[in-house]
C-alpha atoms as a PDB file:
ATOM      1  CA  UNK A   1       0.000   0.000   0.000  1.00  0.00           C
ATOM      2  CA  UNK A   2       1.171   3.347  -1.067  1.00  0.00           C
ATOM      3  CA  UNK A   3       1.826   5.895   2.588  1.00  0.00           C
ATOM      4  CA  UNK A   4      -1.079   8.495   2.770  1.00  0.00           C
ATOM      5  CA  UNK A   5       1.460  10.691   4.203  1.00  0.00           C
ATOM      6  CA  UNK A   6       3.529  10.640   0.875  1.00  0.00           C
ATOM      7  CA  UNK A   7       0.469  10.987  -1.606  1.00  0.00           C
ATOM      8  CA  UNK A   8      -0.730  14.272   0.694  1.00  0.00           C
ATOM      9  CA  UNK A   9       3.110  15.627   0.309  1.00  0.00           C
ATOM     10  CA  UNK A  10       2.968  14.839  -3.545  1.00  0.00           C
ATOM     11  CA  UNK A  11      -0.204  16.967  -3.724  1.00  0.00           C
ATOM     12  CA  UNK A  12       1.491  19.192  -1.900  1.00  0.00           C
ATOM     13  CA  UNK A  13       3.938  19.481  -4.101  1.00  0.00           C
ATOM     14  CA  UNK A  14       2.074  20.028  -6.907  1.00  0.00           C
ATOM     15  CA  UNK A  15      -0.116  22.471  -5.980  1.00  0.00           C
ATOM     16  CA  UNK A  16       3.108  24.809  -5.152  1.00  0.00           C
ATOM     17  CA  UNK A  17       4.540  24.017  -8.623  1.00  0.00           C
ATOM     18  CA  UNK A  18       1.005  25.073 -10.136  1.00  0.00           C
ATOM     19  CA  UNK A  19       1.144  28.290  -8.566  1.00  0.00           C
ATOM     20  CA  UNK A  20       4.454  29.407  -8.976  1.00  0.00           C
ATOM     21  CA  UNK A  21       3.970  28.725 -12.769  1.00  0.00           C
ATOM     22  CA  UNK A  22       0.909  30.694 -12.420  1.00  0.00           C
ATOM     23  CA  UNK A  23       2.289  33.586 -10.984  1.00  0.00           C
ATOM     24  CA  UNK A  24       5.404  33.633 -12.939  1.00  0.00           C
ATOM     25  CA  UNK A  25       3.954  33.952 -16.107  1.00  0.00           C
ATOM     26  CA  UNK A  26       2.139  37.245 -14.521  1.00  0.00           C
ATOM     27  CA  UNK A  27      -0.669  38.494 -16.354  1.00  0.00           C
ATOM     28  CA  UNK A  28      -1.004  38.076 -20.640  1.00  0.00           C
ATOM     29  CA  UNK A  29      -0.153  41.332 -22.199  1.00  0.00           C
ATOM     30  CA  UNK A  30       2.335  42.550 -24.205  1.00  0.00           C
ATOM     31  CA  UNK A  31       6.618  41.619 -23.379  1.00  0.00           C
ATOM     32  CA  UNK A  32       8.604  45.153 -23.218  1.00  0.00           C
ATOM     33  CA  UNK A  33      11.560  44.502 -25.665  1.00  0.00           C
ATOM     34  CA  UNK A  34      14.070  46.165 -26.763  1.00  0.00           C
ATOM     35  CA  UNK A  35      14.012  48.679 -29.198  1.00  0.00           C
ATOM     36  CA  UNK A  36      15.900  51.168 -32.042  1.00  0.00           C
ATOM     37  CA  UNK A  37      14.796  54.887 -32.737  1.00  0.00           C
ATOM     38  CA  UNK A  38      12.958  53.764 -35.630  1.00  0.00           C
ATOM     39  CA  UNK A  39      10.381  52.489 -34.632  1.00  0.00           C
ATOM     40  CA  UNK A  40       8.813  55.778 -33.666  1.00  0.00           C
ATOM     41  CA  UNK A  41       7.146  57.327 -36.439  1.00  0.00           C
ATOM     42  CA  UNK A  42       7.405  61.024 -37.054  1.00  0.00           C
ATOM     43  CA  UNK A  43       4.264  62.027 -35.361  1.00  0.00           C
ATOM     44  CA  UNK A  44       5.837  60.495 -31.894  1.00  0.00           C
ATOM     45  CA  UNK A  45       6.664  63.076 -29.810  1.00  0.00           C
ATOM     46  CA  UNK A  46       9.873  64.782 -28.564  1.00  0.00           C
ATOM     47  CA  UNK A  47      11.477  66.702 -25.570  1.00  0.00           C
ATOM     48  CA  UNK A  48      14.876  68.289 -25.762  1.00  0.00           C
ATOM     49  CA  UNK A  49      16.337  70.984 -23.139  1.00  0.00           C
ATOM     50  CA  UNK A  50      17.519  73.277 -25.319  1.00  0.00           C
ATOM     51  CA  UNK A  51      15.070  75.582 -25.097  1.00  0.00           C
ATOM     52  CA  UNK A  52      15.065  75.326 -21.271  1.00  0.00           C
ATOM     53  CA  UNK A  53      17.479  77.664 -18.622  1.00  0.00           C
ATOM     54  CA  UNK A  54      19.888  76.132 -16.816  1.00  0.00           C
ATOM     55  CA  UNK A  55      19.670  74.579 -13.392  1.00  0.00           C
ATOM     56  CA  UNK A  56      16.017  74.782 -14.152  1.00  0.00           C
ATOM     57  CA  UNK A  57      14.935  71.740 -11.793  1.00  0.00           C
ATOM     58  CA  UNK A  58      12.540  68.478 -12.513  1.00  0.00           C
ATOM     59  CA  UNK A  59      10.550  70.109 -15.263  1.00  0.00           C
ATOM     60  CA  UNK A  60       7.563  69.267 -16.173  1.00  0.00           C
ATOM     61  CA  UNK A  61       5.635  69.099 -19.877  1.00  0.00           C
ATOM     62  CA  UNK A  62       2.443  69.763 -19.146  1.00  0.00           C
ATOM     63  CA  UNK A  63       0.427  68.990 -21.794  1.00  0.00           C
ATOM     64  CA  UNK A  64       3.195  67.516 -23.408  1.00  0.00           C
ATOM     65  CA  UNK A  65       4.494  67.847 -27.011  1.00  0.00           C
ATOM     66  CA  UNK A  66       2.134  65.579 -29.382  1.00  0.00           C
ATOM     67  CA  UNK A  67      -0.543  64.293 -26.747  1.00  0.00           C
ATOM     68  CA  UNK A  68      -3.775  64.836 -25.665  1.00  0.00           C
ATOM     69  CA  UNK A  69      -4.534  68.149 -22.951  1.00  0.00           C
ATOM     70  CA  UNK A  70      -4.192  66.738 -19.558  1.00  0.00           C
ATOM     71  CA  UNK A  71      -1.375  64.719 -20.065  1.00  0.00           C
ATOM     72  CA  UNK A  72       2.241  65.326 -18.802  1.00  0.00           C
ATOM     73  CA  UNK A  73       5.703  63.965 -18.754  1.00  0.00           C
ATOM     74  CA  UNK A  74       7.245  64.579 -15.465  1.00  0.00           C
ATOM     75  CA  UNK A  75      11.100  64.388 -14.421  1.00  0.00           C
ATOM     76  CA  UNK A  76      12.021  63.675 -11.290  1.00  0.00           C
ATOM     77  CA  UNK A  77      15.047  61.678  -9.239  1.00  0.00           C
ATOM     78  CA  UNK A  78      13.231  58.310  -8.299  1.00  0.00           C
ATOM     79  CA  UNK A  79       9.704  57.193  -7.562  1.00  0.00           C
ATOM     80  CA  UNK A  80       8.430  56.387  -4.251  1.00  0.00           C
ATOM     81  CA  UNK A  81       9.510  53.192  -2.759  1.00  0.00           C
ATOM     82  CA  UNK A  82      12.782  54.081  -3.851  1.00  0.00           C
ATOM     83  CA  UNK A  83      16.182  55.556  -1.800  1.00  0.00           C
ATOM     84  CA  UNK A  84      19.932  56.759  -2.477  1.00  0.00           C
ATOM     85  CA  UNK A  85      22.053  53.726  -2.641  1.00  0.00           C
ATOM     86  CA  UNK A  86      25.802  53.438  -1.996  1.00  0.00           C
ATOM     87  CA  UNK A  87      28.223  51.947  -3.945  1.00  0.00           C
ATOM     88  CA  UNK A  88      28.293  48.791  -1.470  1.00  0.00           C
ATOM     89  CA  UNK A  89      24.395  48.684  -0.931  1.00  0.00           C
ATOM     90  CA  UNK A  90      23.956  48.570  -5.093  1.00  0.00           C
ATOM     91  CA  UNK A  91      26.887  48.475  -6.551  1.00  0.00           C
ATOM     92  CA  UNK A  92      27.723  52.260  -8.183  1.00  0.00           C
ATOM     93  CA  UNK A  93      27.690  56.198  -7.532  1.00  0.00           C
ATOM     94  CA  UNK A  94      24.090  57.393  -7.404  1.00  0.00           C
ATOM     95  CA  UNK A  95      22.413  54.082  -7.674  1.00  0.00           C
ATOM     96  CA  UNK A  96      19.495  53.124  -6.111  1.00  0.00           C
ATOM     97  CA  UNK A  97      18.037  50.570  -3.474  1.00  0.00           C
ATOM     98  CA  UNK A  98      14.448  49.496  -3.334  1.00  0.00           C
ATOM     99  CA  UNK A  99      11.616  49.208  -6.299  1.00  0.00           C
ATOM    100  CA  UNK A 100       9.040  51.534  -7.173  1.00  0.00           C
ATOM    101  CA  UNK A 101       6.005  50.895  -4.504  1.00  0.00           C
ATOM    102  CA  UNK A 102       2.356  51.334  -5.468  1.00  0.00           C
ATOM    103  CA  UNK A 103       0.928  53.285  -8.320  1.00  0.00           C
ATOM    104  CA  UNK A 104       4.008  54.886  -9.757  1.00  0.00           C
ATOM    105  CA  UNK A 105       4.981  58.197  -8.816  1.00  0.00           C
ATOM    106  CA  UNK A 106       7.744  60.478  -8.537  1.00  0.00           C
ATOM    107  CA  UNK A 107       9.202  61.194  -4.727  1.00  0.00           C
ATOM    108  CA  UNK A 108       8.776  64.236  -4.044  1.00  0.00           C
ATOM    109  CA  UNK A 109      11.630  64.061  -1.632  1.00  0.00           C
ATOM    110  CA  UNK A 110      14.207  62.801  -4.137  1.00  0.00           C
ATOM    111  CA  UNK A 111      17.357  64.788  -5.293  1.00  0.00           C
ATOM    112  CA  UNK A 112      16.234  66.492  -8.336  1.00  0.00           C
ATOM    113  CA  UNK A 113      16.864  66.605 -11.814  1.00  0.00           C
ATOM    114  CA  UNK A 114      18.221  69.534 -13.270  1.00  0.00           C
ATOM    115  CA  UNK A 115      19.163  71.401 -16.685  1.00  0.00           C
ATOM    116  CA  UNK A 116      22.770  71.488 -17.165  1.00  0.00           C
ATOM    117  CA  UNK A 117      25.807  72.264 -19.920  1.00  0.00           C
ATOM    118  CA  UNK A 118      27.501  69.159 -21.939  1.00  0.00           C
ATOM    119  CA  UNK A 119      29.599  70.150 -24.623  1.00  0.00           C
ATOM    120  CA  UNK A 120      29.589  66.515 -25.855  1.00  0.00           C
ATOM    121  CA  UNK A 121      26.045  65.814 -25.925  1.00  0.00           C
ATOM    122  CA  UNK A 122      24.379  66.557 -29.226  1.00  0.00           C
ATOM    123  CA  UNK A 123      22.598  69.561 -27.701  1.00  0.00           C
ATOM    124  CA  UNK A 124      24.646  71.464 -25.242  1.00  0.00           C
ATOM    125  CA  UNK A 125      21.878  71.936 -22.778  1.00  0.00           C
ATOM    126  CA  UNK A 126      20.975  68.035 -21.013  1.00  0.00           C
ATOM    127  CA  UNK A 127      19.573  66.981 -18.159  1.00  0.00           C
ATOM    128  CA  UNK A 128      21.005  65.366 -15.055  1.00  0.00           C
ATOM    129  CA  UNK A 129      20.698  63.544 -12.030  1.00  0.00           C
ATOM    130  CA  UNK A 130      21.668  64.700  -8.668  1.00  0.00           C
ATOM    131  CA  UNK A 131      24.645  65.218  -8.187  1.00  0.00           C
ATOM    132  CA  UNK A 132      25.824  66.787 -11.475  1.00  0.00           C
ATOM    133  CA  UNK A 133      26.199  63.549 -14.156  1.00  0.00           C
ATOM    134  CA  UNK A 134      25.882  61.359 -11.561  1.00  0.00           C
ATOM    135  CA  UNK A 135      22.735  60.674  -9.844  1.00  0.00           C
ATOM    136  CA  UNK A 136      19.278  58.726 -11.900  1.00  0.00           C
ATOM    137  CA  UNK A 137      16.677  60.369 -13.840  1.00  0.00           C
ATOM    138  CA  UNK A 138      13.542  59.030 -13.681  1.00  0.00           C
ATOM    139  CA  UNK A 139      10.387  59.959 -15.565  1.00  0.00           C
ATOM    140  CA  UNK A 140       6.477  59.832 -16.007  1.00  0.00           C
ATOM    141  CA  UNK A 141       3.842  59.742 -18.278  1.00  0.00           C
ATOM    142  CA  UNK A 142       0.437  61.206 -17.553  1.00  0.00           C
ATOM    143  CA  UNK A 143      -0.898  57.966 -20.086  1.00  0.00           C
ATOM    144  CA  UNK A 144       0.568  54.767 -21.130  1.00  0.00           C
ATOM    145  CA  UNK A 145       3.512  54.628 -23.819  1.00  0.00           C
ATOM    146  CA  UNK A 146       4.401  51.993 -26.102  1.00  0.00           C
ATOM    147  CA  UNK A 147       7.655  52.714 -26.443  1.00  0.00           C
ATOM    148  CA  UNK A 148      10.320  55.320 -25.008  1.00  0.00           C
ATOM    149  CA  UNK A 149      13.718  56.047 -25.987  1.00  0.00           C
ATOM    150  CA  UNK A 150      16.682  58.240 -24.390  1.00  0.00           C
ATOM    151  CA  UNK A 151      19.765  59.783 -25.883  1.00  0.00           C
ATOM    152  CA  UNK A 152      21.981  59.718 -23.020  1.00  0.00           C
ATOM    153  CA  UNK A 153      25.677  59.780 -22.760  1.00  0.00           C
ATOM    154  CA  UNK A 154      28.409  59.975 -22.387  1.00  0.00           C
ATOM    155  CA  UNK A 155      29.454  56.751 -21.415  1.00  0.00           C
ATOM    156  CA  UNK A 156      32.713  55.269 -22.015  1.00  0.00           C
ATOM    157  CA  UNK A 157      32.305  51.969 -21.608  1.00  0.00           C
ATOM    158  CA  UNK A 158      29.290  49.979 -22.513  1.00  0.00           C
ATOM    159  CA  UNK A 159      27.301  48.562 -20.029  1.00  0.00           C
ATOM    160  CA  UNK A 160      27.180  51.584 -18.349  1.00  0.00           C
ATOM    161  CA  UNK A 161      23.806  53.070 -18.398  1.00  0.00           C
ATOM    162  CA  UNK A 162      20.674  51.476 -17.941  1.00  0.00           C
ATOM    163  CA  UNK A 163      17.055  52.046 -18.943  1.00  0.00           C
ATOM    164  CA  UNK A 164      14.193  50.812 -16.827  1.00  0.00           C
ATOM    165  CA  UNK A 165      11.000  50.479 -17.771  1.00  0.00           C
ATOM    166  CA  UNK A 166       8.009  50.510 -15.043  1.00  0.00           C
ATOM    167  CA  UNK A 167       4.190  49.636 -15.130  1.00  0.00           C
ATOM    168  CA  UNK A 168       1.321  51.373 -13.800  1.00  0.00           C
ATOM    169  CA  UNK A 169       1.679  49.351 -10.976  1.00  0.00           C
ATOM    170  CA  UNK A 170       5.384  50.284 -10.161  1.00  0.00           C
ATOM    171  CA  UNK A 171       6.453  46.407 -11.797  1.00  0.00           C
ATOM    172  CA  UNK A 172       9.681  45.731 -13.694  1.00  0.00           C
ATOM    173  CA  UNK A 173       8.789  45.495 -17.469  1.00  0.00           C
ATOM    174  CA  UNK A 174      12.525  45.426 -18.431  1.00  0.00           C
ATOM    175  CA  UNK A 175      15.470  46.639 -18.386  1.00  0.00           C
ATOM    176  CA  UNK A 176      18.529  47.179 -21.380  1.00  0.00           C
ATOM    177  CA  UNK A 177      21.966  48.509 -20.691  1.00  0.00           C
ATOM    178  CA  UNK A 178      24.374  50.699 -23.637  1.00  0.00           C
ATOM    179  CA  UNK A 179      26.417  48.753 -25.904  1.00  0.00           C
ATOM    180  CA  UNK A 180      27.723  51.983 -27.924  1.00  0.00           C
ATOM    181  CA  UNK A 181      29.920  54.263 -26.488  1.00  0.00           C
ATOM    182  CA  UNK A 182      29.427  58.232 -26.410  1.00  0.00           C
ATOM    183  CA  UNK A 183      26.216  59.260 -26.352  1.00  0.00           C
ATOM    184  CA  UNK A 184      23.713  56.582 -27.823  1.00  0.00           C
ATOM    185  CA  UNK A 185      20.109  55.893 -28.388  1.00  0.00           C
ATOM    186  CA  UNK A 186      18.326  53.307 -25.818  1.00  0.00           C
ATOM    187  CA  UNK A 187      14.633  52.695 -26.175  1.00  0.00           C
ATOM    188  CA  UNK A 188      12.348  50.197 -24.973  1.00  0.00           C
ATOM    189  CA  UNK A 189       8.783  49.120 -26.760  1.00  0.00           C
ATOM    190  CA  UNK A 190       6.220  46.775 -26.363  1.00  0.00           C
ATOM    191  CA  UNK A 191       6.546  44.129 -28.621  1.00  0.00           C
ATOM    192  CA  UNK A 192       2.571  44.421 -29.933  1.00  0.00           C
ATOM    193  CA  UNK A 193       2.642  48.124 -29.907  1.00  0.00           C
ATOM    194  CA  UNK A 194       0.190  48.178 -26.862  1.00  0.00           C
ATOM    195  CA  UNK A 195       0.785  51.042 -24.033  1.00  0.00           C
ATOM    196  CA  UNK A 196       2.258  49.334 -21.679  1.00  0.00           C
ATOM    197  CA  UNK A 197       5.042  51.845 -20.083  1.00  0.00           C
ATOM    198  CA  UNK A 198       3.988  54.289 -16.960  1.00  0.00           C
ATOM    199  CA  UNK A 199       7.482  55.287 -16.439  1.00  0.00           C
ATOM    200  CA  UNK A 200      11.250  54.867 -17.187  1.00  0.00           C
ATOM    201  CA  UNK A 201      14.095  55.129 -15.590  1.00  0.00           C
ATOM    202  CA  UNK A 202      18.014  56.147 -15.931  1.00  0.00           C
ATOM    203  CA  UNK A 203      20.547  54.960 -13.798  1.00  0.00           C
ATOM    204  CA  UNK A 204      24.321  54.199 -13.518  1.00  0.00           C
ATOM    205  CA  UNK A 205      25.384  50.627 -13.201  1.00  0.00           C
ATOM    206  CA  UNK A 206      29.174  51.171 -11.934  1.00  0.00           C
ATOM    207  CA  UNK A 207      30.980  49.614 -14.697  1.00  0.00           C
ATOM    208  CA  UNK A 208      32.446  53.051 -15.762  1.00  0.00           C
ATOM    209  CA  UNK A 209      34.174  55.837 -13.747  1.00  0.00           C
ATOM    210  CA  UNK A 210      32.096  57.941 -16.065  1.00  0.00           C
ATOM    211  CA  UNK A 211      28.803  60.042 -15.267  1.00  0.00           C
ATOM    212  CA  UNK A 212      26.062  60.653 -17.592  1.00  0.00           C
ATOM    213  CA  UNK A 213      22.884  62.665 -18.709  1.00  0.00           C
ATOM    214  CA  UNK A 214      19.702  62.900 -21.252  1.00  0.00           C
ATOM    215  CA  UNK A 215      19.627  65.602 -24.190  1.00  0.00           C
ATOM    216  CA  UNK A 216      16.964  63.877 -25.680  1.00  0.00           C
ATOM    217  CA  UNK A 217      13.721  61.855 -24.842  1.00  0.00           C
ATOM    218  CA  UNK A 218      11.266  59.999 -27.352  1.00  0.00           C
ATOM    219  CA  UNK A 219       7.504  58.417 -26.780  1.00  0.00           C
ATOM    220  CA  UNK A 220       4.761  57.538 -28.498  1.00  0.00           C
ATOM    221  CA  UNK A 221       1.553  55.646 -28.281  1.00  0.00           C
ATOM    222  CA  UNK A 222       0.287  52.691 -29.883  1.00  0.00           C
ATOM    223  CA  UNK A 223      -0.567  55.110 -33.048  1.00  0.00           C
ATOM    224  CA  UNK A 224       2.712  56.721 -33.006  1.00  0.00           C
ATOM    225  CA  UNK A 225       5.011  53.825 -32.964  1.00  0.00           C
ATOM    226  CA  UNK A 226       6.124  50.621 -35.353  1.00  0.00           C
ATOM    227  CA  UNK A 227       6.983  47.649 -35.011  1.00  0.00           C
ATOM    228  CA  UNK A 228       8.056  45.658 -37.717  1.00  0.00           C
ATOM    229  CA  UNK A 229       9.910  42.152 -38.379  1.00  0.00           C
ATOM    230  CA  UNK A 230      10.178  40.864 -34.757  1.00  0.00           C
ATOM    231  CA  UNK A 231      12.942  43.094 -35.178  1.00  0.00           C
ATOM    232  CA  UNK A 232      14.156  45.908 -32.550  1.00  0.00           C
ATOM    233  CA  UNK A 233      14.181  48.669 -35.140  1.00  0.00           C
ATOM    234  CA  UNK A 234      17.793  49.025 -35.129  1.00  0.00           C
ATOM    235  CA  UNK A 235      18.932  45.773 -36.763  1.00  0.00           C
ATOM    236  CA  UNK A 236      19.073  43.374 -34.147  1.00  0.00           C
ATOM    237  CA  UNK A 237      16.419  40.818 -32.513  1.00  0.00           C
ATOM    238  CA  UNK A 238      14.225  41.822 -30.393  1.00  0.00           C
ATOM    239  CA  UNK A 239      15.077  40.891 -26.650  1.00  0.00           C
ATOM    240  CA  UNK A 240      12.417  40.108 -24.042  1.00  0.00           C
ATOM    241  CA  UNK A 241      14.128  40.979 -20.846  1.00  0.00           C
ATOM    242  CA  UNK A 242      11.621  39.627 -18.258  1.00  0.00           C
ATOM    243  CA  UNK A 243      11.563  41.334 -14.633  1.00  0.00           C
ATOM    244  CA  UNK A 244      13.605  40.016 -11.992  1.00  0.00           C
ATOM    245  CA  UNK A 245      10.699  38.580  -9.884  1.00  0.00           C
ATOM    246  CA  UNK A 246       9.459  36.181 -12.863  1.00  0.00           C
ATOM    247  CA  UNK A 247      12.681  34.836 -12.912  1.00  0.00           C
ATOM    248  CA  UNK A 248      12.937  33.880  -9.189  1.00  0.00           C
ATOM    249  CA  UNK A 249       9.389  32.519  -9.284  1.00  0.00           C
ATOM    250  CA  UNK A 250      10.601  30.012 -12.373  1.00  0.00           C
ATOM    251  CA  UNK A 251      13.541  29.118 -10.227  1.00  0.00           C
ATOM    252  CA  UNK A 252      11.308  27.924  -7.041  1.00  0.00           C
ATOM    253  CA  UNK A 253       9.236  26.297  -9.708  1.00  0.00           C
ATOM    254  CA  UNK A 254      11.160  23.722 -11.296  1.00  0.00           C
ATOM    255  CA  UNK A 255      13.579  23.308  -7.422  1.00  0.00           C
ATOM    256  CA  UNK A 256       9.924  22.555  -6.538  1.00  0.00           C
ATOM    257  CA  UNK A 257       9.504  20.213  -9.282  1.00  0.00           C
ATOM    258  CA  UNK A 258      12.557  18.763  -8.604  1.00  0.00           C
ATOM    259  CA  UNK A 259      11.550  17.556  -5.312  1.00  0.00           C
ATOM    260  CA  UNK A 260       8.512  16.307  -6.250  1.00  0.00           C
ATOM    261  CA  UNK A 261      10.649  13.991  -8.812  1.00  0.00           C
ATOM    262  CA  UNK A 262      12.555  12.847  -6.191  1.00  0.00           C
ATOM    263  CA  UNK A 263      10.016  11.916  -3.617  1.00  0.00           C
ATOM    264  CA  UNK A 264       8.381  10.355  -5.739  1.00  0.00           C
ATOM    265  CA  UNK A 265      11.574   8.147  -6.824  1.00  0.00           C
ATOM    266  CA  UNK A 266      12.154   7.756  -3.558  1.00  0.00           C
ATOM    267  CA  UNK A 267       8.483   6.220  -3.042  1.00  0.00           C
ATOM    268  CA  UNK A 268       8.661   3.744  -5.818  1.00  0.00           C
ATOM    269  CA  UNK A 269      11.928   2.355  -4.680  1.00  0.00           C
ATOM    270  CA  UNK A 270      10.087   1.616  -1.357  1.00  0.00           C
END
């Protein structure tokens, strides 16, 4: 006879694999990928700081170039849920501990973001983080994007800048670092054009003695954007990046699947 106590573990079991997978694979929707300038058509919006004063701080497009009245594109230095890192908390100058918590919004609180000179940047007048090319800029959209790029720069090593993309929700949606040096174009999309992207963010990763800021940003919505090919717009394949959490949840689900498969080994050789 087969131990009751074994079958009740197996279900066990089971029932935690199930749900892991469940909540791994998070809700359907659209995967952020990455993306190329490209794929924004020329009706999708624009924001450069040229035309702003320096030292002006966190400013705010309200409406903003190309979309409806009422909606905005904020700057700011991190959302809520967020703090100042330090290099041995997260690894680099001006990085940041903690993920966005809640609906996602800017902290009030946060070093700001500011206009500032770069004589390398395309545009002389950027923005940066706090302090001077060295903290993270983070911003948000009144509505839903589909896809977001950043010229930022200047980085002389690649690998280090990185773009975050956020949900509604404050979730991970993905996450691309630079592989061109200088200043360079990273953008992130959904990959069936659906608005998908409350927020982005900018953010050293410490492999680079270098700082860095934005002279440019691009958005659109679902009307305003392209994609093409299963391609990233820029020549390469698209890459999912999925958020750190779905990843951990996989992991527990096939150790958990793993010790199903050897209990019930175990049982049969009993």
């Amino acid at each position: 006879m087969s131990n009751p106590h074994a079958r009740l573990h197996r279900r066990v079991l089971i029932s935690l694999v199930c749900f892991a997978l469940i909540a791994g694979a998070g809700p359907a929707g659209a995967t952020v990928i990455k993306a190329g300038i490209d794929v924004f058509k020329n009706s999708a919006p624009s924001i450069g700081f040229d035309g702003l004063p320096l030292n002006v701080a966190n400013p705010t497009f309200q409406p903003a170039p190309g979309l409806p009245g009422g909606t905005s594109v904020m700057f700011g230095g991190y959302f809520v849920g967020q703090s100042r890192g330090t290099v041995a908390s997260c690894g680099a100058l001006g990085c940041l501990d903690g993920q966005p918590s809640g609906t996602l919004t800017l902290d009030a609180g946060a070093e700001p973001t500011f206009v500032t000179l770069d004589t390398s940047a395309p545009d002389d007048h950027v923005l940066s983080g706090s302090p001077r090319f060295t903290g993270p800029i983070s911003i948000l959209f009144g509505t839903d994007q589909a896809a977001v790029g950043v010229m930022a720069g200047f980085a002389t090593d690649s690998g280090a800048e990185r773009l975050t993309a956020f949900g509604r929700d404050g979730s991970i949606l993905a996450s691309i670092v630079n592989d061109a040096l200088g200043y360079s174009f990273l953008a992130l999309a959904s990959d069936d054009g659906s608005a998908a992207i409350a927020g982005v963010q900018i953010t050293r990763t410490g492999a680079t003695p270098g700082g860095f800021a934005v002279s440019d940003l691009r958005f659109g919505g679902p009307d305003q954007i392209e994609i093409s090919g299963g391609g990233s717009g820029n020549g390469e394949p698209s890459t999912p990046v999925p958020a750190p959490g779905n990843l951990a949840l996989f992991a527990l689900a096939l150790g958990l699947i793993t010790i199903a498969c050897r209990r019930r080994a175990r049982g049969q050789r009993g």
